[in-house]
PDB file of N, CA and C in Angstrom:
ATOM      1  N   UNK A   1     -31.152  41.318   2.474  1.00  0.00           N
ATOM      2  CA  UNK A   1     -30.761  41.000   3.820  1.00  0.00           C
ATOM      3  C   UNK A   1     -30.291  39.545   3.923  1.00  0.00           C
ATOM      4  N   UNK A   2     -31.035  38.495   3.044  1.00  0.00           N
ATOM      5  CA  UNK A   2     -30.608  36.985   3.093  1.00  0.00           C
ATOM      6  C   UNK A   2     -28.925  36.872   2.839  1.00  0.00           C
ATOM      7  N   UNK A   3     -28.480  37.822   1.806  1.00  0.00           N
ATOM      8  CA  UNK A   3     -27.167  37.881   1.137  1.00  0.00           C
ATOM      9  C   UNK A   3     -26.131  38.144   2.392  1.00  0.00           C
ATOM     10  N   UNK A   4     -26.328  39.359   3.378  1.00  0.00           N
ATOM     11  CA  UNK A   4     -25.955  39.728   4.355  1.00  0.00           C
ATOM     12  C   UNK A   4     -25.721  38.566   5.486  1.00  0.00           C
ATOM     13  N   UNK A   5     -26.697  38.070   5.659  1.00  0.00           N
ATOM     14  CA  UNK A   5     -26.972  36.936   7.010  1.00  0.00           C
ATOM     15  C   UNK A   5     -25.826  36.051   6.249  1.00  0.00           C
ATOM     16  N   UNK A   6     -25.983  35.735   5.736  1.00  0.00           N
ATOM     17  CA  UNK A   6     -25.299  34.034   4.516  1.00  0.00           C
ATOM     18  C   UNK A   6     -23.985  34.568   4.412  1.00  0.00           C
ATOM     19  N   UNK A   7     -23.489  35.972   4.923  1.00  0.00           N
ATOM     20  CA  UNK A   7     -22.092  36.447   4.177  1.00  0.00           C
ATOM     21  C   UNK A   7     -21.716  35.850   2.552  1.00  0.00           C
ATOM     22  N   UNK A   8     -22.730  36.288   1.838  1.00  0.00           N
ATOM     23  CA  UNK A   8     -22.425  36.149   0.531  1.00  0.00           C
ATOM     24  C   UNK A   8     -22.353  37.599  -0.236  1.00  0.00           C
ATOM     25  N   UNK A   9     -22.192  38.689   0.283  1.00  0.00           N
ATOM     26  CA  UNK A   9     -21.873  39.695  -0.578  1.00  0.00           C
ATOM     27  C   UNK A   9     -20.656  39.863  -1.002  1.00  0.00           C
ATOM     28  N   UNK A  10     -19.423  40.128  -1.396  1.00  0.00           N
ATOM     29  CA  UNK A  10     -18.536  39.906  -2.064  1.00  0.00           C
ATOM     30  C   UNK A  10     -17.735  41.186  -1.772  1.00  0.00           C
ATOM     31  N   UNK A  11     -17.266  41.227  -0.550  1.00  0.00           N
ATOM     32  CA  UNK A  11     -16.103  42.317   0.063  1.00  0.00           C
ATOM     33  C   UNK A  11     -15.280  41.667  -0.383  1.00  0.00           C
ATOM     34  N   UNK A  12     -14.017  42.729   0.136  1.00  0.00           N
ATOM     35  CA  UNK A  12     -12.921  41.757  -0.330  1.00  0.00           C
ATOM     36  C   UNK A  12     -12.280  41.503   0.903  1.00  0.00           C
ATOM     37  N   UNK A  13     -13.017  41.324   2.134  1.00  0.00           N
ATOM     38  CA  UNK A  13     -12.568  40.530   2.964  1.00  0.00           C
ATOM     39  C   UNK A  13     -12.968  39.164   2.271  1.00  0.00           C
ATOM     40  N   UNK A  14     -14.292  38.735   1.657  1.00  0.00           N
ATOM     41  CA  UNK A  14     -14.607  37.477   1.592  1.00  0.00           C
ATOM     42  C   UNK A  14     -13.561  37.039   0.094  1.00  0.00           C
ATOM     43  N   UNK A  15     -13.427  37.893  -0.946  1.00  0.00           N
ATOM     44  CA  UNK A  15     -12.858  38.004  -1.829  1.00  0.00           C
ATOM     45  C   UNK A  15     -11.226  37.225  -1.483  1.00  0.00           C
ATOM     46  N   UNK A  16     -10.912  37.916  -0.666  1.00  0.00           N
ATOM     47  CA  UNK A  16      -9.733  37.243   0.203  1.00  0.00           C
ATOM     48  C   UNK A  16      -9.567  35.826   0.410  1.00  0.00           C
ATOM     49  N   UNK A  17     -10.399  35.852   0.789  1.00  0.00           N
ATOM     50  CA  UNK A  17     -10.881  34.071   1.331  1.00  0.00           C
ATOM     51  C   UNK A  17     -10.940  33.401   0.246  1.00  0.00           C
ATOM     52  N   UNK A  18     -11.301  33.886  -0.877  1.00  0.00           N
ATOM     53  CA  UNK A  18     -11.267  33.088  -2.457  1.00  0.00           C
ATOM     54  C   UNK A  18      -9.392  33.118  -3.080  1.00  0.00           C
ATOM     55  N   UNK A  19      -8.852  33.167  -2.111  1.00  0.00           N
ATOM     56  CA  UNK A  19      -7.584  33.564  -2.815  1.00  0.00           C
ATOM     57  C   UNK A  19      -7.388  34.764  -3.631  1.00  0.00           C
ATOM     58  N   UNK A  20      -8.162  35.897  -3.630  1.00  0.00           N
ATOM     59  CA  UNK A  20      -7.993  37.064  -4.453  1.00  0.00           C
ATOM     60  C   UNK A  20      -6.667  37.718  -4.073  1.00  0.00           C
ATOM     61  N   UNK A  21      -5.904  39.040  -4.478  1.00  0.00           N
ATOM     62  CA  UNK A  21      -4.973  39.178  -4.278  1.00  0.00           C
ATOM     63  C   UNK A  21      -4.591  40.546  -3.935  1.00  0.00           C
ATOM     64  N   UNK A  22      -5.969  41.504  -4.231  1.00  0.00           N
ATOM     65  CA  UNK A  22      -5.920  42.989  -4.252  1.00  0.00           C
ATOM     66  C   UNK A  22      -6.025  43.457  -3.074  1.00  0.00           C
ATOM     67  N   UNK A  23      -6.249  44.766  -2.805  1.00  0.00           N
ATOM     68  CA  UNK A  23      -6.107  45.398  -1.797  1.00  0.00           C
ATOM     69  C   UNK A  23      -7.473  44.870  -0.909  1.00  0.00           C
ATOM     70  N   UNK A  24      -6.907  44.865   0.386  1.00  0.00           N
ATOM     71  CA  UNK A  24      -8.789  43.876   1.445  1.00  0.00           C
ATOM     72  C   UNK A  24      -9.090  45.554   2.365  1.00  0.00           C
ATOM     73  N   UNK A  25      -8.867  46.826   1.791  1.00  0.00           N
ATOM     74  CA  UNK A  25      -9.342  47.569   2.820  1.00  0.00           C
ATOM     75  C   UNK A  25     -10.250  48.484   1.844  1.00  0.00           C
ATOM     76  N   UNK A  26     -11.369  49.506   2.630  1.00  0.00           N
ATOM     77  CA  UNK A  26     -12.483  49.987   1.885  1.00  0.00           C
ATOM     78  C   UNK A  26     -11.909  51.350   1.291  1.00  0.00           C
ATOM     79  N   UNK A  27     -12.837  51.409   0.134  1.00  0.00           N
ATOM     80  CA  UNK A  27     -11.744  52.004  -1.254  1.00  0.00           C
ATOM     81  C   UNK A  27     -12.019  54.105  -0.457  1.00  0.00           C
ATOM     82  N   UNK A  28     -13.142  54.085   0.668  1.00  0.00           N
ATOM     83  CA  UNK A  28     -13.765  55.099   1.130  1.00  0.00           C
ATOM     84  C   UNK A  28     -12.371  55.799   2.815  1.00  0.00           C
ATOM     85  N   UNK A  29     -12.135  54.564   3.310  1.00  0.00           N
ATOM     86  CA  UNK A  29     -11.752  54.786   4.484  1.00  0.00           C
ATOM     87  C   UNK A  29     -10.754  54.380   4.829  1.00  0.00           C
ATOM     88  N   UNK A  30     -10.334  53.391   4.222  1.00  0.00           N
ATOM     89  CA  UNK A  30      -8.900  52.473   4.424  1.00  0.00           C
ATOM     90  C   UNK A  30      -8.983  51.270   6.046  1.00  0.00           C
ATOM     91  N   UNK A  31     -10.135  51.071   5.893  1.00  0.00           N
ATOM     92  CA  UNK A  31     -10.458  49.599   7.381  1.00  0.00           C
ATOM     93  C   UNK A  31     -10.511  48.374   6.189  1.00  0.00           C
ATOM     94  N   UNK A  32     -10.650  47.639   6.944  1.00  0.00           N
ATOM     95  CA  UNK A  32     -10.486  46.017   6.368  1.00  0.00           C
ATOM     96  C   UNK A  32     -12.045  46.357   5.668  1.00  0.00           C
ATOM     97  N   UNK A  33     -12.103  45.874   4.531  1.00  0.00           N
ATOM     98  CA  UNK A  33     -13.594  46.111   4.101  1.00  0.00           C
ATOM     99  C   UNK A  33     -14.358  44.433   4.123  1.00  0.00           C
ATOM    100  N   UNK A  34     -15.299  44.411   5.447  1.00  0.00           N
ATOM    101  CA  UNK A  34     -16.194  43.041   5.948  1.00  0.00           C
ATOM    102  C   UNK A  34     -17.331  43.689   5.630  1.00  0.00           C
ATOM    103  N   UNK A  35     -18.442  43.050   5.611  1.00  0.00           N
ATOM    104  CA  UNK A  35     -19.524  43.104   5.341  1.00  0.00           C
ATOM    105  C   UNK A  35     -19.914  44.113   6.494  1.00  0.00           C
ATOM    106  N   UNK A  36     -20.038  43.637   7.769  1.00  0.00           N
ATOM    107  CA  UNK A  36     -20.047  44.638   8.677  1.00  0.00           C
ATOM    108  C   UNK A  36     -19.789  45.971   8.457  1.00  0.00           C
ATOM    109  N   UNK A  37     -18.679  46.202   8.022  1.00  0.00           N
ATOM    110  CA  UNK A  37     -17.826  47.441   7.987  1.00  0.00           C
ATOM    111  C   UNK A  37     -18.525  47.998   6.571  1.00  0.00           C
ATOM    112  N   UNK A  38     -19.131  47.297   5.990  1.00  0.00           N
ATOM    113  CA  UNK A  38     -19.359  47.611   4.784  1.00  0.00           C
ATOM    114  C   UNK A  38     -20.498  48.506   4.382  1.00  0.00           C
ATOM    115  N   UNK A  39     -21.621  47.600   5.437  1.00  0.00           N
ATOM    116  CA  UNK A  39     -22.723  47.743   5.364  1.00  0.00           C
ATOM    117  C   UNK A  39     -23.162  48.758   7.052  1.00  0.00           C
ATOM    118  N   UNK A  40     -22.655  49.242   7.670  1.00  0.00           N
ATOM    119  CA  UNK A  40     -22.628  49.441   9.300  1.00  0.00           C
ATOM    120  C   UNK A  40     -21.777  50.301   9.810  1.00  0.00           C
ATOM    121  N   UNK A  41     -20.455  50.312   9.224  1.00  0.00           N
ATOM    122  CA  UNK A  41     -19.374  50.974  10.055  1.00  0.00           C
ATOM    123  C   UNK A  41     -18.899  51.742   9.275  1.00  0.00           C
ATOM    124  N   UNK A  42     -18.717  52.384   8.219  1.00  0.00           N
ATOM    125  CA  UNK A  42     -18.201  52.536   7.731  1.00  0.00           C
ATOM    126  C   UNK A  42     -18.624  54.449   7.700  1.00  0.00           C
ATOM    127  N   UNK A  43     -18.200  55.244   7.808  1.00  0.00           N
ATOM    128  CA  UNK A  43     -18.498  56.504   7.755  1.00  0.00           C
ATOM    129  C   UNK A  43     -19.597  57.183   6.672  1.00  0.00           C
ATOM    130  N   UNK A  44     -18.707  56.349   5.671  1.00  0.00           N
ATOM    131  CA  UNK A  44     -20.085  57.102   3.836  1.00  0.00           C
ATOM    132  C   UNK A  44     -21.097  55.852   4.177  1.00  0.00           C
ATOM    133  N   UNK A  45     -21.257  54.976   4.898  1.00  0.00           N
ATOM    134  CA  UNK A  45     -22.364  53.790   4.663  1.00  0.00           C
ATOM    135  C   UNK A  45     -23.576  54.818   5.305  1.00  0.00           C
ATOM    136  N   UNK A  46     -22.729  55.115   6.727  1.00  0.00           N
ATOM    137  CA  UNK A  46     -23.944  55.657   7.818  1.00  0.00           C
ATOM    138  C   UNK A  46     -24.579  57.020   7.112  1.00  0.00           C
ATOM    139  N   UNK A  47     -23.404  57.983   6.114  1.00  0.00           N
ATOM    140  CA  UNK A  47     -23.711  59.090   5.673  1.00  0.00           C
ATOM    141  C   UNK A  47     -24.895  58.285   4.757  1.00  0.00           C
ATOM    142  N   UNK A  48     -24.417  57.516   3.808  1.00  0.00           N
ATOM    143  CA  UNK A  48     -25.922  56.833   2.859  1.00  0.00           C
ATOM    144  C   UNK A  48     -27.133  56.637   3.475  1.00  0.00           C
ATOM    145  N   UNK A  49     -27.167  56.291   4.268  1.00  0.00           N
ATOM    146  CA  UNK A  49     -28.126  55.480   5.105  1.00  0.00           C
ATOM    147  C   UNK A  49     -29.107  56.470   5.903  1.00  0.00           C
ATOM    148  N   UNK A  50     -28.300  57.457   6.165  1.00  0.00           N
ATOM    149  CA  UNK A  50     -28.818  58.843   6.887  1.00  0.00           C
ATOM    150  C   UNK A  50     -29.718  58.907   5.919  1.00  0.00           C
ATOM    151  N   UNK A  51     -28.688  59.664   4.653  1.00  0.00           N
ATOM    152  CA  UNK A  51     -29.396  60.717   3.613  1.00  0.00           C
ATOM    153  C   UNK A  51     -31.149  59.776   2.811  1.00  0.00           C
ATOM    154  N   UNK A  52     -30.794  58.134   2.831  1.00  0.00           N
ATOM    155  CA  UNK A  52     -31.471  57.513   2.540  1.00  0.00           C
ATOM    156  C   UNK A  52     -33.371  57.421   3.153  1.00  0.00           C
ATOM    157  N   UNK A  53     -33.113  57.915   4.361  1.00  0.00           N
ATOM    158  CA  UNK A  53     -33.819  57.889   5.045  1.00  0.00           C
ATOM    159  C   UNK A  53     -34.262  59.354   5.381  1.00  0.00           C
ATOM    160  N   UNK A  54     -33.875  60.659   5.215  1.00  0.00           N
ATOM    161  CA  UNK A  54     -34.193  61.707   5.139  1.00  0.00           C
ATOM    162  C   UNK A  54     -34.982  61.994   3.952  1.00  0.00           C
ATOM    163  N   UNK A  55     -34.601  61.697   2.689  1.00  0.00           N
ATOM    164  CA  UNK A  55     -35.150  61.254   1.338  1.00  0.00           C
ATOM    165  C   UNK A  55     -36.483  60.732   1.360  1.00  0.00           C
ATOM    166  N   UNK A  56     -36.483  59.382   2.264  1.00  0.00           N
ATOM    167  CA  UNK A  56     -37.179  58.857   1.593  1.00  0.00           C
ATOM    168  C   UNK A  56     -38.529  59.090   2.973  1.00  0.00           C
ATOM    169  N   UNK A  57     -38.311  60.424   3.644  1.00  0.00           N
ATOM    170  CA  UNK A  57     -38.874  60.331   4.539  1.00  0.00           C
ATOM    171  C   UNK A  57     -39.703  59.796   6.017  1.00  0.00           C
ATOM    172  N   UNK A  58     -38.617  59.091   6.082  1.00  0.00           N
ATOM    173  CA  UNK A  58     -38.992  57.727   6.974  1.00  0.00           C
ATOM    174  C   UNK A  58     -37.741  57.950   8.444  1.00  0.00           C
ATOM    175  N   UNK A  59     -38.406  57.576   9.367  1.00  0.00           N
ATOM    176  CA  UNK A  59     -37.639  57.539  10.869  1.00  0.00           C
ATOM    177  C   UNK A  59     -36.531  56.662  10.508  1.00  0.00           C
ATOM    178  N   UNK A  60     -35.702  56.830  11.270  1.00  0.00           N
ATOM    179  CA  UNK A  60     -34.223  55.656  11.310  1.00  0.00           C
ATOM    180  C   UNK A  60     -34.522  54.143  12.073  1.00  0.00           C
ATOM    181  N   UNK A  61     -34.626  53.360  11.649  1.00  0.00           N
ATOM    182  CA  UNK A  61     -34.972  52.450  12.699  1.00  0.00           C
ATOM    183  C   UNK A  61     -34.038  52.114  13.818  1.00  0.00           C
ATOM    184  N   UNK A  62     -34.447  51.362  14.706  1.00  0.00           N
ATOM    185  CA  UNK A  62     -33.451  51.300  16.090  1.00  0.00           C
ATOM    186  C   UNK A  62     -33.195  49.743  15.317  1.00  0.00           C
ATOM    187  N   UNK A  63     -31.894  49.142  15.104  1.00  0.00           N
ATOM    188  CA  UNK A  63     -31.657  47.995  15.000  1.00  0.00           C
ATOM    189  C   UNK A  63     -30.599  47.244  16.320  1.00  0.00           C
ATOM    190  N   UNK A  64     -30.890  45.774  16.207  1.00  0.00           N
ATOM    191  CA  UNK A  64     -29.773  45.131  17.020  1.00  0.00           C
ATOM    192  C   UNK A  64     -28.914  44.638  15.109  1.00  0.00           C
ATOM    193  N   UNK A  65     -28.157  45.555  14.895  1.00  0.00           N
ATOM    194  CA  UNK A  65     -27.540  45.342  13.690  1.00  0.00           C
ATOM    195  C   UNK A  65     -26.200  43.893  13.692  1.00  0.00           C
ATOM    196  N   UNK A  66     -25.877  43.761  14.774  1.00  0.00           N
ATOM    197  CA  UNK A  66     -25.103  41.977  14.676  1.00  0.00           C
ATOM    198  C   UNK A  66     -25.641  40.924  14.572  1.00  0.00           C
ATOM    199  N   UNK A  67     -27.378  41.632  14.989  1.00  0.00           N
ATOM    200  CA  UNK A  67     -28.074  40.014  14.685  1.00  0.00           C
ATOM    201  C   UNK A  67     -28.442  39.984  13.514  1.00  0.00           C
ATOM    202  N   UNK A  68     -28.586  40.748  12.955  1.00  0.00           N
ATOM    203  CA  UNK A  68     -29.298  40.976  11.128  1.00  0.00           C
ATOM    204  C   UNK A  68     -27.779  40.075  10.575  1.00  0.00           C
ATOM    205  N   UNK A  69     -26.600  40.226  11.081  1.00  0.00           N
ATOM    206  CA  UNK A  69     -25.622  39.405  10.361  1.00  0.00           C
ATOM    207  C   UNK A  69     -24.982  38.460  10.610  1.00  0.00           C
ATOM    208  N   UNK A  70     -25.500  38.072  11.811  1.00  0.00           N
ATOM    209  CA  UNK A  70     -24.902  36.652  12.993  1.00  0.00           C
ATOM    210  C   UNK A  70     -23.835  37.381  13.804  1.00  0.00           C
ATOM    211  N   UNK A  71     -23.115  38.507  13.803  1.00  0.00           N
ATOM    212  CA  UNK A  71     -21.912  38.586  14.655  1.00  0.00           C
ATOM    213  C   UNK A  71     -22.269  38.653  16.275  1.00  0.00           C
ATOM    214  N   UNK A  72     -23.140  38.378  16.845  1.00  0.00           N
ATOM    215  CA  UNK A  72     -23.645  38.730  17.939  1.00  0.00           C
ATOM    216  C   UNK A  72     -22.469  38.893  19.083  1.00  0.00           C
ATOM    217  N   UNK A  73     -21.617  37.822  18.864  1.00  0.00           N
ATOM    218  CA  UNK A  73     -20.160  37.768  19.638  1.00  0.00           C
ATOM    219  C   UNK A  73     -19.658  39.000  19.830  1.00  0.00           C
ATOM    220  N   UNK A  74     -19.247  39.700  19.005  1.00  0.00           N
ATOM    221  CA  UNK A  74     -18.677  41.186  19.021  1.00  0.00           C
ATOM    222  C   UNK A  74     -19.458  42.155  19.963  1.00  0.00           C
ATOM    223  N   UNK A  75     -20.653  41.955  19.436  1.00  0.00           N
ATOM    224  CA  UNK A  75     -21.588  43.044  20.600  1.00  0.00           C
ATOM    225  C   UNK A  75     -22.810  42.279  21.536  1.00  0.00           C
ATOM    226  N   UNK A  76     -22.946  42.118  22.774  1.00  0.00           N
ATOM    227  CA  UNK A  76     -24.112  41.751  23.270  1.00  0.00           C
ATOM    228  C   UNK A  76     -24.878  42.587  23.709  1.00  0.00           C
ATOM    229  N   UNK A  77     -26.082  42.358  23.101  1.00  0.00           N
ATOM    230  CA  UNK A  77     -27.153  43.435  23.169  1.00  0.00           C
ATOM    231  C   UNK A  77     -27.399  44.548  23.326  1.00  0.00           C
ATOM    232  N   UNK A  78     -26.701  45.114  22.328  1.00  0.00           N
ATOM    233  CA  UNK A  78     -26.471  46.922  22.399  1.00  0.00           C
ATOM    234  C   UNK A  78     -27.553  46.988  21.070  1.00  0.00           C
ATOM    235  N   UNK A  79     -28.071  47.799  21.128  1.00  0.00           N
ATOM    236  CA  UNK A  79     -29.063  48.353  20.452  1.00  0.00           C
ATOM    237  C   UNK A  79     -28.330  49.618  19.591  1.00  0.00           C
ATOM    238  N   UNK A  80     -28.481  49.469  18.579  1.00  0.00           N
ATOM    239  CA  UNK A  80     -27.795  50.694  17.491  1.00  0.00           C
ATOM    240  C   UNK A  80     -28.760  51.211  16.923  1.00  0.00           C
ATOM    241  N   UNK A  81     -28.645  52.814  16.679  1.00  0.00           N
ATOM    242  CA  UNK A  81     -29.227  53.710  15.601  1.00  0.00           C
ATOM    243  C   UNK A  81     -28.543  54.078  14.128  1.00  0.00           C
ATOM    244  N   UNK A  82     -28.580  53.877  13.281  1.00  0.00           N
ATOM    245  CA  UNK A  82     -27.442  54.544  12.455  1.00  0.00           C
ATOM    246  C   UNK A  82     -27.564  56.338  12.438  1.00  0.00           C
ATOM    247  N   UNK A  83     -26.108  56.400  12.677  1.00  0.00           N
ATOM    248  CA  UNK A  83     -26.280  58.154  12.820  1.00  0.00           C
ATOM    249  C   UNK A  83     -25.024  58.534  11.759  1.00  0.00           C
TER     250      UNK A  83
END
């Protein structure tokens, strides 16, 4: 989660930002691939995340998921489930 907050995971939105040169959208869906999108938005993330939690037998938690990554700007205080 520290990696997440710090935007140090290595999309290639951030990849971008290093001057990289390849394609910046997700190899699953074709959106800009951000950490957000990566980890949150993304259709197979939420399918993972489901199945992850059916597995491993455990409730879904209710998150405020922009604050786990600083974007709070984008959403104010909406409360998310992953579904």
């Amino acid at each position: 989660m520290w990696y997440l907050k710090k935007g140090f995971v290595l999309t290639k939105e951030n990849l971008a930002k290093r001057n990289w040169q390849g394609r910046k959208t997700c190899e699953f869906c074709f959106e800009l691939e951000s950490i957000r999108h990566l980890f949150f938005q993304c259709h197979y993330a939420k399918f993972l995340w489901h199945a992850t939690f059916i597995i491993l037998g455990i409730r879904q938690p209710i998150l405020k998921i922009y604050s786990i990554i600083g974007q709070n700007k984008v959403v104010r205080n909406k409360t998310y489930r992953y579904q």
